[in-house]
Protein backbone atom coordinates (compact mmCIF):
# COMPACT_ATOMS: atom_id res chain seq x y z
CA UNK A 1 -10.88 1.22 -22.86
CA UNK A 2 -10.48 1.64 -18.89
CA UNK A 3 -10.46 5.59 -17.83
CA UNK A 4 -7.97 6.85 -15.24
CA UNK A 5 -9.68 8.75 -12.21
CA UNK A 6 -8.56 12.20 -13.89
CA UNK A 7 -11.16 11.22 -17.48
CA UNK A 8 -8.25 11.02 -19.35
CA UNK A 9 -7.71 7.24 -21.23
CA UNK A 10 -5.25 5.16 -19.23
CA UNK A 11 -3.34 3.95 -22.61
CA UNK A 12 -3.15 7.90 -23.57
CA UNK A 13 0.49 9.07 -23.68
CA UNK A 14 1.78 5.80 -22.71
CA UNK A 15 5.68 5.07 -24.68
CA UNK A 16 4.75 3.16 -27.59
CA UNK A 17 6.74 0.07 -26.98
CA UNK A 18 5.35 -0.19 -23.60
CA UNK A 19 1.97 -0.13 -25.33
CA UNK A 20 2.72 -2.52 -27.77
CA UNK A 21 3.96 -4.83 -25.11
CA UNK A 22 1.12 -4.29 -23.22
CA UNK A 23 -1.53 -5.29 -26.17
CA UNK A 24 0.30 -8.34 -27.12
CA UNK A 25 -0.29 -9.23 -23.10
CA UNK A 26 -3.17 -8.41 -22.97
CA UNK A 27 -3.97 -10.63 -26.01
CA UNK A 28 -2.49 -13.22 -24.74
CA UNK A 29 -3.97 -13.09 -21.01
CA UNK A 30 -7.14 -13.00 -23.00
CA UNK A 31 -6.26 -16.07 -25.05
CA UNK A 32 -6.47 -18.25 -21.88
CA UNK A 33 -9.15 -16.60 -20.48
CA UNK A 34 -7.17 -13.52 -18.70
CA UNK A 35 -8.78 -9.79 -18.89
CA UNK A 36 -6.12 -7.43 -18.25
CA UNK A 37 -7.28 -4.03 -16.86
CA UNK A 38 -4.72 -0.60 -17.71
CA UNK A 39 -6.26 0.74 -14.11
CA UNK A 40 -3.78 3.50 -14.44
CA UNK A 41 -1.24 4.74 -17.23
CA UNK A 42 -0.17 8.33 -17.65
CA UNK A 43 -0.68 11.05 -15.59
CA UNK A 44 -0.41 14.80 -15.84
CA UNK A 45 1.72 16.57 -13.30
CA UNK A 46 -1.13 18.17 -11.83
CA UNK A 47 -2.73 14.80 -11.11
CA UNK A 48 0.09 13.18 -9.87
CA UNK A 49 0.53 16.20 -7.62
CA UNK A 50 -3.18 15.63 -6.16
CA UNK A 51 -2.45 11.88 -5.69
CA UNK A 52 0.93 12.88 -4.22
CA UNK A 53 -1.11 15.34 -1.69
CA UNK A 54 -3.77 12.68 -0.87
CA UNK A 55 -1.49 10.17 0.12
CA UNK A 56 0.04 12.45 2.51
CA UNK A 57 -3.35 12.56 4.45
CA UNK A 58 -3.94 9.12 4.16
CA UNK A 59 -0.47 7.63 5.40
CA UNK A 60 0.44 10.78 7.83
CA UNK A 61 3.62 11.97 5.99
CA UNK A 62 5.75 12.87 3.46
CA UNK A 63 7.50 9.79 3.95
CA UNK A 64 4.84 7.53 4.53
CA UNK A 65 3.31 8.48 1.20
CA UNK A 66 6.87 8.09 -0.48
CA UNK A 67 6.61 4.43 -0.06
CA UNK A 68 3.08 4.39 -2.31
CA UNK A 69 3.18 7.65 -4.80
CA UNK A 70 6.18 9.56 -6.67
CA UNK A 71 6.19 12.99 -6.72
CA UNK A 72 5.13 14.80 -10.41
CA UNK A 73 8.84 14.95 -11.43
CA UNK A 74 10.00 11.13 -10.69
CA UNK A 75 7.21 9.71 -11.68
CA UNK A 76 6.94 6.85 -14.62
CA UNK A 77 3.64 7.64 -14.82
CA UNK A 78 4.06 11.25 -15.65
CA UNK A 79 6.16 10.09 -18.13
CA UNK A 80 4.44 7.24 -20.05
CA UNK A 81 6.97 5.02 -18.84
CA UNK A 82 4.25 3.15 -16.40
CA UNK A 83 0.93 1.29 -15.60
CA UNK A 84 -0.98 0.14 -13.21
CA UNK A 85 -2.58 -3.04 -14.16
CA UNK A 86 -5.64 -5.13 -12.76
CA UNK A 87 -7.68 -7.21 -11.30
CA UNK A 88 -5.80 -9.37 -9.23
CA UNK A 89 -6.04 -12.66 -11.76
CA UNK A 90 -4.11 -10.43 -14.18
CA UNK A 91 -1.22 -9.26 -12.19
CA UNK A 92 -0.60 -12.92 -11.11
CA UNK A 93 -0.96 -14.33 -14.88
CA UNK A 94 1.21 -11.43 -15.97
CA UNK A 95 3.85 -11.72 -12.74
CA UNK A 96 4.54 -15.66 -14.06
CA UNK A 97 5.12 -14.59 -18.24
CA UNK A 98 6.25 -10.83 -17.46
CA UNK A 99 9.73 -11.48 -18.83
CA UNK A 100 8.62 -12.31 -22.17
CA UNK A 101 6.75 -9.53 -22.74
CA UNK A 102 9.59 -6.75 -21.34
CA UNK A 103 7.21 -6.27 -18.50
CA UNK A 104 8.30 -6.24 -14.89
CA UNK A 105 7.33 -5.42 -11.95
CA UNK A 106 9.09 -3.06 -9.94
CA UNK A 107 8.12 -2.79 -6.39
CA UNK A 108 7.82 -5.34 -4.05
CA UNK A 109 4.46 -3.43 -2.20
CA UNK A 110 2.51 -2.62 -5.88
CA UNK A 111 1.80 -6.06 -7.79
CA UNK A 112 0.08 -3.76 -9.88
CA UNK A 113 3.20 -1.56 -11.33
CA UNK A 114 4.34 -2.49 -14.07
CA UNK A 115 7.26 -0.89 -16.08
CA UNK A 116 9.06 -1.77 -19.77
CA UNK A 117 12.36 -3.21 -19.52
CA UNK A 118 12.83 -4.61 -23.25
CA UNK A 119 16.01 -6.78 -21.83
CA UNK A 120 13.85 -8.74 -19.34
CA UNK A 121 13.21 -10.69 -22.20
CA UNK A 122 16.56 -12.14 -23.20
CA UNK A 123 17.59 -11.48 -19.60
CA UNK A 124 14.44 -11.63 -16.79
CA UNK A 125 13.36 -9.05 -15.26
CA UNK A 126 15.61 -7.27 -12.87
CA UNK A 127 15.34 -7.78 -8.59
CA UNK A 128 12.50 -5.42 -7.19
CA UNK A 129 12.65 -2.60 -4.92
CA UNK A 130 11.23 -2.92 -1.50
CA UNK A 131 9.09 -0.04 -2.61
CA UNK A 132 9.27 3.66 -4.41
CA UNK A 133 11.64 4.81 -1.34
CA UNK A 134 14.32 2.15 -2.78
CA UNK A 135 14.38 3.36 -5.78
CA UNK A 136 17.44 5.58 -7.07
CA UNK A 137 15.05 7.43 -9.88
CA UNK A 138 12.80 8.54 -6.77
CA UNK A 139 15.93 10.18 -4.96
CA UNK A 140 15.77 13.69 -6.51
């Protein structure tokens, strides 16, 4: 199981339907030959906080850091309702059968983020945000 920078398991606190979805892809990225990474899942407040606070410093600003990290009360990942998935091979298998699975993408700048949206699969995934800053749940 992959560990989130903060110790605590990336699948811990995760909705269960978004887990679910993400073991059957998972077993199926495997099947043809696919390892898919949970590189991030849920987060406590506090850590999404420091992340929040580090991204500051690394992109200058507030709004700068808007466009990468969600502050502790919009973010999925505080929530369960999010992952961050890797390496690179896995994104792109996922990004080409996320539909069928309820997974989607959600930002245009984080081919890692991935979020549940169960009617992607009668209905495809919805259009992506630009980034976080585009997003009406980030506008609180």
């Amino acid at each position: 199981m992959t560990i989130s920078e903060d110790g605590i398991p990336a699948v811990t606190n995760l909705d269960p339907d978004l887990l679910r979805a993400l073991r059957q892809a998972a077993t199926d990225a495997a099947d043809d030959g696919v390892e898919l990474f949970v590189n991030s899942g849920w987060r406590s407040p506090d850590y999404q906080d420091q992340l929040l606070r580090e991204a500051v410093l690394k992109y200058g600003s507030e709004v700068e850091a808007a466009r990468w990290v969600a502050t502790p009360d919009t973010s999925p990942h505080v929530s369960g309702d999010a992952v961050d998935l890797g390496p690179a091979e896995a994104t792109a298998w996922l990004s080409r059968r996320d539909a069928a699975y309820g997974l989607c993408q959600i930002y245009d700048n984080e081919p890692w983020h991935y979020e549940l949206r169960p009617q992607a699969i009668d209905h495809g995934c919805p259009p992506r945000y630009a980034d976080p800053t585009h997003d009406p749940r980030m506008q609180q």
